[in-house]
N, C-alpha and C. Protein backbone atom coordinates (compact mmCIF):
# COMPACT_ATOMS: atom_id res chain seq x y z
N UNK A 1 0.84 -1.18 0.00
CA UNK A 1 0.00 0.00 0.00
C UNK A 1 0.89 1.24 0.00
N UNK A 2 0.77 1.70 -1.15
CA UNK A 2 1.51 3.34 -1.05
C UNK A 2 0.27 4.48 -0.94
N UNK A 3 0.83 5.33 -0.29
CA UNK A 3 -0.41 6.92 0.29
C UNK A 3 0.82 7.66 -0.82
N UNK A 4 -0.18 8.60 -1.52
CA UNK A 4 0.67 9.12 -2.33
C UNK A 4 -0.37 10.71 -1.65
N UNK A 5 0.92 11.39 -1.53
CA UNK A 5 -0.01 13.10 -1.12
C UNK A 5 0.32 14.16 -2.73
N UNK A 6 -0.46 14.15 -2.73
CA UNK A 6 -0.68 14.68 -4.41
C UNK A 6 -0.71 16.23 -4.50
N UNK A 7 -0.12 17.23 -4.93
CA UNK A 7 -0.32 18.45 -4.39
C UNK A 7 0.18 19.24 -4.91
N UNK A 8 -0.75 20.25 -4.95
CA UNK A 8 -1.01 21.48 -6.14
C UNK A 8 0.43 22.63 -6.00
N UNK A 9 1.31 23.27 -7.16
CA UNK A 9 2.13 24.11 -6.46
C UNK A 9 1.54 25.16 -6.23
N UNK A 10 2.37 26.29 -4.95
CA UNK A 10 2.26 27.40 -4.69
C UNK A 10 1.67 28.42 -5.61
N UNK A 11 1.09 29.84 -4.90
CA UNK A 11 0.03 30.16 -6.14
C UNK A 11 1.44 30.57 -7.23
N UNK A 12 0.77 31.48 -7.77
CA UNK A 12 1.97 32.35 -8.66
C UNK A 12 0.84 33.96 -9.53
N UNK A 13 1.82 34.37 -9.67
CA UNK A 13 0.92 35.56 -9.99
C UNK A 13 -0.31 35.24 -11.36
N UNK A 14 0.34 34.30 -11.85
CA UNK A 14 -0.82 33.56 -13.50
C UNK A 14 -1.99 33.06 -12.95
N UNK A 15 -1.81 32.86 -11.78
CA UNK A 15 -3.34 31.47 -11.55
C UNK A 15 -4.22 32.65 -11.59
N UNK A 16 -5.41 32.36 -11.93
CA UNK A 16 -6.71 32.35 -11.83
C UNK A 16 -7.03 33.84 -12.91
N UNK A 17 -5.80 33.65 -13.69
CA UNK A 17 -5.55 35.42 -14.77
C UNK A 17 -5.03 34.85 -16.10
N UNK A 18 -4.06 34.15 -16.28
CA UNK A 18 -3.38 33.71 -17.47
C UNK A 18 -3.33 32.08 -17.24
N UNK A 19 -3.55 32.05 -18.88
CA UNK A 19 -3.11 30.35 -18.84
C UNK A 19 -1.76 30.55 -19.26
N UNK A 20 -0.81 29.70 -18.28
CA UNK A 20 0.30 29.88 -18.70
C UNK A 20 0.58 28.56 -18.98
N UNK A 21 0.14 27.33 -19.03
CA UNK A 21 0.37 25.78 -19.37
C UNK A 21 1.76 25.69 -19.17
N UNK A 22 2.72 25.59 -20.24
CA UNK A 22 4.26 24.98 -20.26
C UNK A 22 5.32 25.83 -20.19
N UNK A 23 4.50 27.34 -20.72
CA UNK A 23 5.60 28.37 -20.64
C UNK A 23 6.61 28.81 -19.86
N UNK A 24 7.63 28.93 -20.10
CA UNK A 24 9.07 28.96 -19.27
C UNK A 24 8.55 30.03 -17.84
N UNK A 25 9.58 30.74 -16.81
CA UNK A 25 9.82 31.63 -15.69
C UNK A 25 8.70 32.11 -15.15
N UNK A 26 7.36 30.68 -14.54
CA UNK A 26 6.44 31.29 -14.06
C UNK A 26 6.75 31.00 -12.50
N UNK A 27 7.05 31.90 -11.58
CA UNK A 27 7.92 31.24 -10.42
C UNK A 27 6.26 31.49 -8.94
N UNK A 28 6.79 30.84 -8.30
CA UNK A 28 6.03 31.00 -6.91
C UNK A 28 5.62 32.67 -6.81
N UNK A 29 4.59 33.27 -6.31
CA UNK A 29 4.80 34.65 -6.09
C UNK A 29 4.99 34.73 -4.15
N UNK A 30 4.88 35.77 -3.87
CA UNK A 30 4.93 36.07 -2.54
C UNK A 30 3.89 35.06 -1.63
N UNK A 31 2.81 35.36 -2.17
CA UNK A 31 1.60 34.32 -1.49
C UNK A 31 1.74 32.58 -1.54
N UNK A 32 2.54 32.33 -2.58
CA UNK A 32 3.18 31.20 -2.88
C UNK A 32 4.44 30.92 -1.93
N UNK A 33 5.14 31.53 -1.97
CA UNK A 33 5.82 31.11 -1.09
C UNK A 33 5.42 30.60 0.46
N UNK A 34 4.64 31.68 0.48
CA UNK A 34 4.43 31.62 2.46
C UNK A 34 3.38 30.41 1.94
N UNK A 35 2.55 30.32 1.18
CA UNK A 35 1.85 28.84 1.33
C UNK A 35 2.64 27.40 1.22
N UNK A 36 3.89 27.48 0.61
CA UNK A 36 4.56 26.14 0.05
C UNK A 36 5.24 26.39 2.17
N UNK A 37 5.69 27.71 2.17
CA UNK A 37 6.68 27.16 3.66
C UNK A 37 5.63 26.51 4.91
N UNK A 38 4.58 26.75 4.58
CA UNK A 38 3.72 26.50 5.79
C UNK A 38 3.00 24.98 5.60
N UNK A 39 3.10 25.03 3.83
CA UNK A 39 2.73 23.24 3.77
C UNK A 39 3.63 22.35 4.30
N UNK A 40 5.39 23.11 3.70
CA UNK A 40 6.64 22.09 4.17
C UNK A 40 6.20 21.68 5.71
N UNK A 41 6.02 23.12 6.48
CA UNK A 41 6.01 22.78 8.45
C UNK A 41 4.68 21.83 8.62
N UNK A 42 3.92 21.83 7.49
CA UNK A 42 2.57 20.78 7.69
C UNK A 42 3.34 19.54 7.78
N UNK A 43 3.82 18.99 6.47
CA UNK A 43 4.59 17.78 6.27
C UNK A 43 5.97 17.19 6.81
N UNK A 44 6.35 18.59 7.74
CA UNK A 44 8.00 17.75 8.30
C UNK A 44 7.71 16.70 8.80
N UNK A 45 6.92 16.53 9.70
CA UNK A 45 6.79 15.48 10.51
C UNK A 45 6.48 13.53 9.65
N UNK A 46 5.61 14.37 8.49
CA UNK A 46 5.13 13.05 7.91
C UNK A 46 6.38 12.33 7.14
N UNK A 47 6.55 10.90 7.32
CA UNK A 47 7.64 10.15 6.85
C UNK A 47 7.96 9.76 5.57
N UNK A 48 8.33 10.69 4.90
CA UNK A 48 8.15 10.63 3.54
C UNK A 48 9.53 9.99 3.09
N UNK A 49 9.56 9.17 1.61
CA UNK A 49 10.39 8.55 1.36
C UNK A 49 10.45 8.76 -0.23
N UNK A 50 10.13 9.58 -0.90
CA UNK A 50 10.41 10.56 -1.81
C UNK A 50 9.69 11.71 -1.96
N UNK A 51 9.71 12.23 -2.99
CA UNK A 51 9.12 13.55 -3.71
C UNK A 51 9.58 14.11 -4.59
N UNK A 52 8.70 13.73 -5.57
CA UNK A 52 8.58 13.78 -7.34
C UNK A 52 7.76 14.74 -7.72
N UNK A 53 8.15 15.68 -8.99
CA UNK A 53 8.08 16.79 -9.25
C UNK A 53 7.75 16.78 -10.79
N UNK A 54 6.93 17.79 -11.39
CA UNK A 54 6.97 17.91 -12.77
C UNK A 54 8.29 19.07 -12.83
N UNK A 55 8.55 19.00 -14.18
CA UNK A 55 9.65 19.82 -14.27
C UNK A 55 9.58 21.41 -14.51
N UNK A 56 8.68 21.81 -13.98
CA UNK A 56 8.20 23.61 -14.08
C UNK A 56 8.72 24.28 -12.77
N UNK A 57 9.19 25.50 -12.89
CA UNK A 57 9.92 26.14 -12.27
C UNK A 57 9.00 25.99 -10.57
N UNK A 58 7.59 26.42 -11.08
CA UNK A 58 6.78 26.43 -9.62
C UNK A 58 6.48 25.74 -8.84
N UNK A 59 6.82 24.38 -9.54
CA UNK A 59 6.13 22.68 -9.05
C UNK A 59 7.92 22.42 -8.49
N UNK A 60 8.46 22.70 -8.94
CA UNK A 60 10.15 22.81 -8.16
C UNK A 60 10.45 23.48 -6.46
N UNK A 61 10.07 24.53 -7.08
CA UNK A 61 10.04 25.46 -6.19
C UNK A 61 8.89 25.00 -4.95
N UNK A 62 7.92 24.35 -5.34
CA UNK A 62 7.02 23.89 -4.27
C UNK A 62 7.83 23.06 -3.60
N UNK A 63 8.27 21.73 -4.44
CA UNK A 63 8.84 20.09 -4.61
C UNK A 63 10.10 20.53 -2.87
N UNK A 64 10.96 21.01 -3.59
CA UNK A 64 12.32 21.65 -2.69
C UNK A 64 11.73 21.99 -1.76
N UNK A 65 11.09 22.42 -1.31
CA UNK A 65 10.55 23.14 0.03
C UNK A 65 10.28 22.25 0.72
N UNK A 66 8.92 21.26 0.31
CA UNK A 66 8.83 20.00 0.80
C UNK A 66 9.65 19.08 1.21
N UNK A 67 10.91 18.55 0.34
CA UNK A 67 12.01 17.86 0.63
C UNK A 67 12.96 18.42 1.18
N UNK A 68 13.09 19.61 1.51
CA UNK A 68 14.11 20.01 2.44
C UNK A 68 14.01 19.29 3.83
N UNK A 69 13.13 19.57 4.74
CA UNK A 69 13.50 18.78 5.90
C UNK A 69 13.60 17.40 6.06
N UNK A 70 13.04 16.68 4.75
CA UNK A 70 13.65 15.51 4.95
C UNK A 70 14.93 14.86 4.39
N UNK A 71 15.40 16.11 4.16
CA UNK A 71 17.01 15.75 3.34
C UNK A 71 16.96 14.95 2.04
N UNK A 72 15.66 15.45 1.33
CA UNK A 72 15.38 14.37 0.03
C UNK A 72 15.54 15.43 -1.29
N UNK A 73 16.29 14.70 -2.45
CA UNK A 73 16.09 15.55 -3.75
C UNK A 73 15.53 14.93 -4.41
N UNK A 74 14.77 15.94 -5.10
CA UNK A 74 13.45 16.20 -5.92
C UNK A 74 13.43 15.27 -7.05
N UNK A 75 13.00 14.64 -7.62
CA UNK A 75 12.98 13.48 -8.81
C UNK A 75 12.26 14.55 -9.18
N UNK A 76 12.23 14.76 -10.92
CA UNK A 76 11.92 15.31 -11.33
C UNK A 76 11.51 14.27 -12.81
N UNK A 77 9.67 14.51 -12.86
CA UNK A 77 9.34 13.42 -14.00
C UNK A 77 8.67 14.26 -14.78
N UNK A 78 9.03 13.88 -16.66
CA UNK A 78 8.17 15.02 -17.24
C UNK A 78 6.65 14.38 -17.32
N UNK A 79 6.47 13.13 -17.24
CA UNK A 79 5.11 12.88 -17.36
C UNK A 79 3.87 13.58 -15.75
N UNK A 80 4.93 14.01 -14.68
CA UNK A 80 3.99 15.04 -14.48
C UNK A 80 3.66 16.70 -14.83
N UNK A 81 4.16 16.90 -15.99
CA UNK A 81 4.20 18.12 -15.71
C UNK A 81 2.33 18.72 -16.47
N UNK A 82 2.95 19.98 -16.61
CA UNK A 82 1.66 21.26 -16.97
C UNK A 82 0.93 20.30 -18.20
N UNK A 83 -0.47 20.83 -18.31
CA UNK A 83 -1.18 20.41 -19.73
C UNK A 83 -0.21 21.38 -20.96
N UNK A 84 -0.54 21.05 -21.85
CA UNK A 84 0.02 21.80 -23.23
C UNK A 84 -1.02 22.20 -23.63
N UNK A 85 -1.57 24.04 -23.48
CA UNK A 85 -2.65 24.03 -23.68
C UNK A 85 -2.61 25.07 -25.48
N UNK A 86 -1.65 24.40 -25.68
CA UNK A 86 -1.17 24.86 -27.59
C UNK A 86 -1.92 26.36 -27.72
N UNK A 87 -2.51 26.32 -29.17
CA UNK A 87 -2.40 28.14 -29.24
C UNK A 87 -3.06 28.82 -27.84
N UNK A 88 -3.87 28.36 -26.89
CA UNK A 88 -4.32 29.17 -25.77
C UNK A 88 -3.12 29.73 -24.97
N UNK A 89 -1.78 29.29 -24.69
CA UNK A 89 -0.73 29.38 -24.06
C UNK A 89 -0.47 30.65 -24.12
N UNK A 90 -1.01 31.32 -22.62
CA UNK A 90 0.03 32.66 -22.47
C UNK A 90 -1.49 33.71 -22.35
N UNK A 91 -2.46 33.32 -23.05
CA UNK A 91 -3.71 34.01 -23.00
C UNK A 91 -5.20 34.49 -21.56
N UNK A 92 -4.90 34.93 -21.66
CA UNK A 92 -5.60 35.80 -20.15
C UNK A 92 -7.24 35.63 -20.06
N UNK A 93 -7.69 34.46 -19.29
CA UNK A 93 -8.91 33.65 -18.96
C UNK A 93 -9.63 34.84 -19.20
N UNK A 94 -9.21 36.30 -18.87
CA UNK A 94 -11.16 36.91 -19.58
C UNK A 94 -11.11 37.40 -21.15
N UNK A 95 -9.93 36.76 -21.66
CA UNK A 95 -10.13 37.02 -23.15
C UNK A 95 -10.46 35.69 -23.63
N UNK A 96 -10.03 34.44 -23.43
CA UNK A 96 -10.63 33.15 -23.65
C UNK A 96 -11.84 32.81 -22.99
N UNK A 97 -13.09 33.44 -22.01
CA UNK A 97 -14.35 33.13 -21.60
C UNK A 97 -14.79 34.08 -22.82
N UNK A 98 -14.34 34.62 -24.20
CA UNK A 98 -15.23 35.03 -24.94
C UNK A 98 -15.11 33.96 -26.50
N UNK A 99 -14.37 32.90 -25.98
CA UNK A 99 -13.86 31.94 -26.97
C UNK A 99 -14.69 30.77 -27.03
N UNK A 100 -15.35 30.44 -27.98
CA UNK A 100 -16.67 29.63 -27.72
C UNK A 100 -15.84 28.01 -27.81
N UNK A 101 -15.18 27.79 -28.34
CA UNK A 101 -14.05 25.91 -28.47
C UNK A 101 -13.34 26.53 -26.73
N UNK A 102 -13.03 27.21 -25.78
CA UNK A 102 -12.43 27.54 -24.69
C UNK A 102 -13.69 27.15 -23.59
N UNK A 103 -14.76 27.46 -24.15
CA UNK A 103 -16.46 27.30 -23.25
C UNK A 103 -16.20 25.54 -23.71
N UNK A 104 -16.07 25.39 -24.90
CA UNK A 104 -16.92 23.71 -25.19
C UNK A 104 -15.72 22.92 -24.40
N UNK A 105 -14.79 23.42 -24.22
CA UNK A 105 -13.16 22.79 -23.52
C UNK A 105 -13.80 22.62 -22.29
N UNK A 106 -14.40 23.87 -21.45
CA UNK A 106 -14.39 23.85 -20.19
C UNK A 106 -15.87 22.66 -19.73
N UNK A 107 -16.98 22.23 -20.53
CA UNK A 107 -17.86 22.01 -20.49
C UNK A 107 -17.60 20.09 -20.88
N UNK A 108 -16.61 19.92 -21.66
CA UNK A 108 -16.38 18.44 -22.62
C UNK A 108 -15.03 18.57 -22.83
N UNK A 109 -14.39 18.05 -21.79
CA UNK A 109 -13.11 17.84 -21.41
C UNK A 109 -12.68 16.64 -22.46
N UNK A 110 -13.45 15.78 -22.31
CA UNK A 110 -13.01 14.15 -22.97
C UNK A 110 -12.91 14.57 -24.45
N UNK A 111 -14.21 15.11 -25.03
CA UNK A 111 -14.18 15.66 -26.90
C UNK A 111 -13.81 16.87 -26.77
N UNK A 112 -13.09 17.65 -26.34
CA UNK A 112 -12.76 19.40 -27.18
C UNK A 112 -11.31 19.46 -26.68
N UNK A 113 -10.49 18.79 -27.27
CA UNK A 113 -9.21 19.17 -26.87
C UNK A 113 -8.47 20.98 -26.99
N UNK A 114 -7.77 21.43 -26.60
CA UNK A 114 -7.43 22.88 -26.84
C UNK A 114 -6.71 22.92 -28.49
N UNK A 115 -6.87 23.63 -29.40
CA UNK A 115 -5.94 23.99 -30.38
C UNK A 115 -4.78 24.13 -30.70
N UNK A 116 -4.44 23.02 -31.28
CA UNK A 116 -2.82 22.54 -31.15
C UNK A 116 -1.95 22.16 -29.61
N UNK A 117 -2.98 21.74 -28.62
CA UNK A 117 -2.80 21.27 -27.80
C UNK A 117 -3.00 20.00 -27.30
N UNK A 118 -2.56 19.54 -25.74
CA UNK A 118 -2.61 18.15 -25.63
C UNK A 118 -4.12 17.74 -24.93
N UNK A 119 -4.76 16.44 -25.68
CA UNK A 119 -6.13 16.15 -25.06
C UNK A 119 -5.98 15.98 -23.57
N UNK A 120 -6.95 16.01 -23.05
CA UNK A 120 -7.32 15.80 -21.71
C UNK A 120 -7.02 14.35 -21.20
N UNK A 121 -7.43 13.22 -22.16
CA UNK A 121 -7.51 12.15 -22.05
C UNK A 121 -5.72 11.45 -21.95
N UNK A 122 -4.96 12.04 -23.00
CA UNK A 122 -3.94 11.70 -22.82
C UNK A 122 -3.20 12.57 -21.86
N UNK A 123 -3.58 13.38 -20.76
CA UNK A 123 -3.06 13.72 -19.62
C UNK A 123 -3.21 12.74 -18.48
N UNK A 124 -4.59 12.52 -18.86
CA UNK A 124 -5.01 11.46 -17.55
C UNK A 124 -3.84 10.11 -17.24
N UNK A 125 -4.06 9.95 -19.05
CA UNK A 125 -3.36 8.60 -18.92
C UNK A 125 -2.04 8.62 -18.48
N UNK A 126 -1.32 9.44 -18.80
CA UNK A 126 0.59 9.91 -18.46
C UNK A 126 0.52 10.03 -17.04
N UNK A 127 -0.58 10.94 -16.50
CA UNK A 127 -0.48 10.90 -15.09
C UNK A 127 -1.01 10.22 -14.04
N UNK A 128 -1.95 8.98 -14.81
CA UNK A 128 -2.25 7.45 -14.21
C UNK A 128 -0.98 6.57 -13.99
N UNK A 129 0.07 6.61 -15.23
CA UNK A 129 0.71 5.88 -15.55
C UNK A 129 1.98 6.07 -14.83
N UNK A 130 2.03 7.33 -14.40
CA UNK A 130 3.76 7.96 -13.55
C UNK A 130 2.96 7.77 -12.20
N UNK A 131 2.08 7.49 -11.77
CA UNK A 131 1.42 7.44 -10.08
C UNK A 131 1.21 5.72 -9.94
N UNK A 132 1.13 5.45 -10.82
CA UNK A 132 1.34 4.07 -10.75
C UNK A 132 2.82 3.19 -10.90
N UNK A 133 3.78 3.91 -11.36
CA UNK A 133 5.40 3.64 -11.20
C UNK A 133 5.57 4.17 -10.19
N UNK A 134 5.15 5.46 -9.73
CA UNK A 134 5.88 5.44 -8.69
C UNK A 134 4.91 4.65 -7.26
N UNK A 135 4.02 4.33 -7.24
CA UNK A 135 3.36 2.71 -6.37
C UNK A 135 4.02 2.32 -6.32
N UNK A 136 4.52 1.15 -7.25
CA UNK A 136 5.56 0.22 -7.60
C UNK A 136 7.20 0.62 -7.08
N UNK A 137 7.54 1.29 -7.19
CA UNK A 137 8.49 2.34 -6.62
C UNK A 137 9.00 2.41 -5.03
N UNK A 138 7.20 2.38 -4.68
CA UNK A 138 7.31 2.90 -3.19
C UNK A 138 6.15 2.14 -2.43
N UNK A 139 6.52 0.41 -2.41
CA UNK A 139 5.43 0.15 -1.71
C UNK A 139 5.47 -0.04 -0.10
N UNK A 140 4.39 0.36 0.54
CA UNK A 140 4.47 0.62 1.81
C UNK A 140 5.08 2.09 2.42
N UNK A 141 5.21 2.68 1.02
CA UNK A 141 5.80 3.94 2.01
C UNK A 141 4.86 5.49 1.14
N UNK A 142 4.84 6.76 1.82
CA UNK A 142 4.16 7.62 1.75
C UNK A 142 5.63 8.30 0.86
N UNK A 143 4.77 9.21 -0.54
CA UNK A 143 5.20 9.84 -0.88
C UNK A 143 4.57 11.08 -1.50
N UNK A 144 5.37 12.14 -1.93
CA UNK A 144 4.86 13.62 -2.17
C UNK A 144 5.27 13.66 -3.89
N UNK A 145 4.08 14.23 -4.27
CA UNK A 145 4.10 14.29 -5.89
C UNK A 145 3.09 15.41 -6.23
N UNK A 146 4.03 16.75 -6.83
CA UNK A 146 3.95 17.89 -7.19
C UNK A 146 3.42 18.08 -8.39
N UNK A 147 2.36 18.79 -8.58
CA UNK A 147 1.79 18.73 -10.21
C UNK A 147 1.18 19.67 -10.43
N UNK A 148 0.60 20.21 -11.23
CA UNK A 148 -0.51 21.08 -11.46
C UNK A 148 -1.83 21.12 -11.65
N UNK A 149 -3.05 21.93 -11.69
CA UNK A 149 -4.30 21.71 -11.41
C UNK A 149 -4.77 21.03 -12.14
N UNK A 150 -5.14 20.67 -13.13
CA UNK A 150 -5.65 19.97 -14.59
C UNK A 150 -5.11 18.68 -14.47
N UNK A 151 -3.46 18.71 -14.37
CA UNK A 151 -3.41 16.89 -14.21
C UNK A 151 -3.72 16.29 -13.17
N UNK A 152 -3.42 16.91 -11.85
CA UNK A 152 -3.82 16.13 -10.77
C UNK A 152 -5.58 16.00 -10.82
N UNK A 153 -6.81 17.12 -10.99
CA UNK A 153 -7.71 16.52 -11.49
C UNK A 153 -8.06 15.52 -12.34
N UNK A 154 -7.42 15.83 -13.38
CA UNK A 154 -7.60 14.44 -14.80
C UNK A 154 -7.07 12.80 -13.84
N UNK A 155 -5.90 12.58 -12.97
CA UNK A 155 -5.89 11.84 -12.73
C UNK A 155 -6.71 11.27 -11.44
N UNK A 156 -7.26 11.93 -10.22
CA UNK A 156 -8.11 12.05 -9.39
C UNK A 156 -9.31 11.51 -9.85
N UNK A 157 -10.00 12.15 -11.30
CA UNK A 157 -11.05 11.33 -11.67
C UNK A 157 -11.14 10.09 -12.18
N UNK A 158 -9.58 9.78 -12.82
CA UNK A 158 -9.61 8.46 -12.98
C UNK A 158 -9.78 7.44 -11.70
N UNK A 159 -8.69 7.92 -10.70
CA UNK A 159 -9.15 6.81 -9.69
C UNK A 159 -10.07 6.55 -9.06
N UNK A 160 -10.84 7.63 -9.04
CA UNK A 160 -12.15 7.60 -8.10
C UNK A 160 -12.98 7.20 -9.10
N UNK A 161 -13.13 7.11 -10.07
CA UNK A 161 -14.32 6.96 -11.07
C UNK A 161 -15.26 7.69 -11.83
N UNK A 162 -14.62 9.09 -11.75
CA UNK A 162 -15.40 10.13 -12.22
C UNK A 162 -15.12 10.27 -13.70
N UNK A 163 -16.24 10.44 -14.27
CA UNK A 163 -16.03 11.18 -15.93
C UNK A 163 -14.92 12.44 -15.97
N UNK A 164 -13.90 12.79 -16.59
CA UNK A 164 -13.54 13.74 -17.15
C UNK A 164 -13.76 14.79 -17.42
N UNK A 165 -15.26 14.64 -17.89
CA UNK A 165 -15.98 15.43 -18.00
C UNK A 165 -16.12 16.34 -16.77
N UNK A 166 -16.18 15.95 -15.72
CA UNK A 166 -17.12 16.58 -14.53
C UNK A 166 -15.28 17.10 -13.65
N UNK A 167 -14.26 17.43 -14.54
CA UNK A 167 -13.28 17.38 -13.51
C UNK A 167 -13.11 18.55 -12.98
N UNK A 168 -14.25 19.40 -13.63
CA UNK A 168 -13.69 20.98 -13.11
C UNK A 168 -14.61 21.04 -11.80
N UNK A 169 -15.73 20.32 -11.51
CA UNK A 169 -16.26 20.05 -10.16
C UNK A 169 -15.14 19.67 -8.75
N UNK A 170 -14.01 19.77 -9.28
CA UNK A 170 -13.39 19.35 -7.83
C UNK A 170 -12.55 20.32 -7.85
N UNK A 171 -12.44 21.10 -6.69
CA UNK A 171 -11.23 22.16 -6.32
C UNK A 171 -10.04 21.47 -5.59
N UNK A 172 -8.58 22.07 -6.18
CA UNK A 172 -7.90 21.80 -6.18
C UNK A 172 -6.64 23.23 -5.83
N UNK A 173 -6.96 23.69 -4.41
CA UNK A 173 -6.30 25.32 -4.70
C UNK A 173 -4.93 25.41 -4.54
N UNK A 174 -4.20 26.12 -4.60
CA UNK A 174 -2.87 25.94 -4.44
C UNK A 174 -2.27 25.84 -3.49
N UNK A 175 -1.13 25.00 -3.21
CA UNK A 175 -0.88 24.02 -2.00
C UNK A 175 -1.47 23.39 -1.45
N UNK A 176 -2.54 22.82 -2.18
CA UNK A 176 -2.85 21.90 -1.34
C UNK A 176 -2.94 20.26 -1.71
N UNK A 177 -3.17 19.68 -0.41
CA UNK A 177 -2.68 17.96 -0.46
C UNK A 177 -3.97 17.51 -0.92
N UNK A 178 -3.76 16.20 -1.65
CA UNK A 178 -4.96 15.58 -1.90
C UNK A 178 -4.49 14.00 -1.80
N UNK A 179 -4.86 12.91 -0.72
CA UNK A 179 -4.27 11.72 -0.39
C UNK A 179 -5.03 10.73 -0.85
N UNK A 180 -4.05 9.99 -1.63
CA UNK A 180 -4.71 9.32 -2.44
C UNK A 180 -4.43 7.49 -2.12
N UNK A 181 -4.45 6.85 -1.46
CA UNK A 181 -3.97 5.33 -0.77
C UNK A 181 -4.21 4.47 -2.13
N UNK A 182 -2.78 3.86 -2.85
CA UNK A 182 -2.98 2.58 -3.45
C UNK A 182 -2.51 1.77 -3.35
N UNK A 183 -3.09 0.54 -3.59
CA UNK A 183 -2.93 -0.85 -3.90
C UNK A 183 -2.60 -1.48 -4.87
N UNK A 184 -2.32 -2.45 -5.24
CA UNK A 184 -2.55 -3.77 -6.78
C UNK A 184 -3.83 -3.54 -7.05
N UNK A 185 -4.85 -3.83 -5.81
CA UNK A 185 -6.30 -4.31 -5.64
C UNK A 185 -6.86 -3.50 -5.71
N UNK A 186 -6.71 -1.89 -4.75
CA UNK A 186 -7.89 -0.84 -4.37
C UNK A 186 -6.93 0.28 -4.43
N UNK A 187 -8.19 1.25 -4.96
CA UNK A 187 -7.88 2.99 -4.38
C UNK A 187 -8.81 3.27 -3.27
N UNK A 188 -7.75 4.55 -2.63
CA UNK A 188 -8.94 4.91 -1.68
C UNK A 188 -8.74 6.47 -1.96
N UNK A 189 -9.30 7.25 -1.62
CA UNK A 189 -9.10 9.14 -1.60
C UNK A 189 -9.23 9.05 0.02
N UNK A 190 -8.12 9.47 0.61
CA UNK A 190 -8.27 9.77 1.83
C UNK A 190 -8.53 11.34 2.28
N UNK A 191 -8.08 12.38 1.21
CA UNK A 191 -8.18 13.12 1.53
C UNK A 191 -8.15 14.16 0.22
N UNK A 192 -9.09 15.50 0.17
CA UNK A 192 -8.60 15.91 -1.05
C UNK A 192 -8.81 17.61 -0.48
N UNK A 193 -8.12 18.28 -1.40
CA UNK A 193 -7.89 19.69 -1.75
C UNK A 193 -7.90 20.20 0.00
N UNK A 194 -6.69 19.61 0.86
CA UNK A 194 -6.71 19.74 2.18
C UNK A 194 -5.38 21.08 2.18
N UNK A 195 -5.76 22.29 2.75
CA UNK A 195 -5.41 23.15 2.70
C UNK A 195 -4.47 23.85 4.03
N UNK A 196 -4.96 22.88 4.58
CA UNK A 196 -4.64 23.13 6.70
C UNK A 196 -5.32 24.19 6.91
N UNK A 197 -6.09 24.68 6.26
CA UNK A 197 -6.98 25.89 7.48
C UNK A 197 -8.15 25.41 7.86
């Protein structure tokens, strides 16, 4: 049985203003920081025996914080990283809520992939598939795995059983843990979009 704590990075000045998907130097902002240091003092205590990272500056910057007190470096996997959200990349959410394929995206995750971007479906699967190596990886022991909002949803609904469709129904805010217990046999969600307040 591996507990995998699944968890969103620190804010950054883009969230909830720009899609910034893959684009290079989007770093932690101020509010980010003090949220990643106060998750690390959440997790010193918990016995962690890695922590794996997508390779984006902010999911780093979260990752390191986390593994500092346990004297652990950061594995860094690209199959977790950002969606590729192709020509939308870089574009500022109240100029895309007037984009009608950006509405059918947000509404039919599974059929409206983004424009020249990566489907939804093949996010799920990359980030089914790297949470399940690292199981195998780490059985019997708890580990920390850094990602961003979209994949850790896409893969959340896979284990629990939810359509794709419905993934924007689950909040996921920044820094926070979402515990996910697996098996060969069973999943469990022990815990999701846990924030410590």
């Amino acid at each position: 049985m591996t507990t995998l704590l699944l968890i969103r990075h620190g804010m950054t000045d883009a969230v909830g203003r720009r899609l910034t998907g893959r684009l290079p130097g989007v770093h932690l902002n101020e509010q980010g920081k003090r949220e990643v240091e106060a998750l690390a003092k959440r997790l010193q205590n918990t016995p962690l025996s890695a922590v794996y990272s997508s390779p984006m500056e902010r999911t780093l910057e979260t990752a390191r914080a986390i593994a500092s007190p346990h004297e652990l470096e950061v594995v860094q996997r690209e199959a977790l990283i950002e969606s590729d959200f192709g020509d939308w990349s870089g574009r500022l959410l109240v100029d895309l809520d007037r984009d009608e394929g950006w509405r059918r995206f947000n509404g039919n995750r599974s059929g409206s992939p983004p424009p020249a971007g990566e489907h939804m479906t093949t996010i799920q699967a990359r980030m089914a598939e790297e949470l399940v190596r690292i199981r195998d990886a780490h059985d019997d022991q708890t580990v920390a795995v850094v990602s961003h909002g979209d994949p850790l949803r896409a893969a959340l609904c896979l284990f629990v059983g939810i359509s794709i469709d419905l993934m924007q129904r689950i909040e996921l805010s920044t820094a926070s843990v979402s515990t996910l217990r697996l098996t060969r046999d069973s999943v469990t969600l022990l815990r999701l979009n846990d924030t410590g307040s």
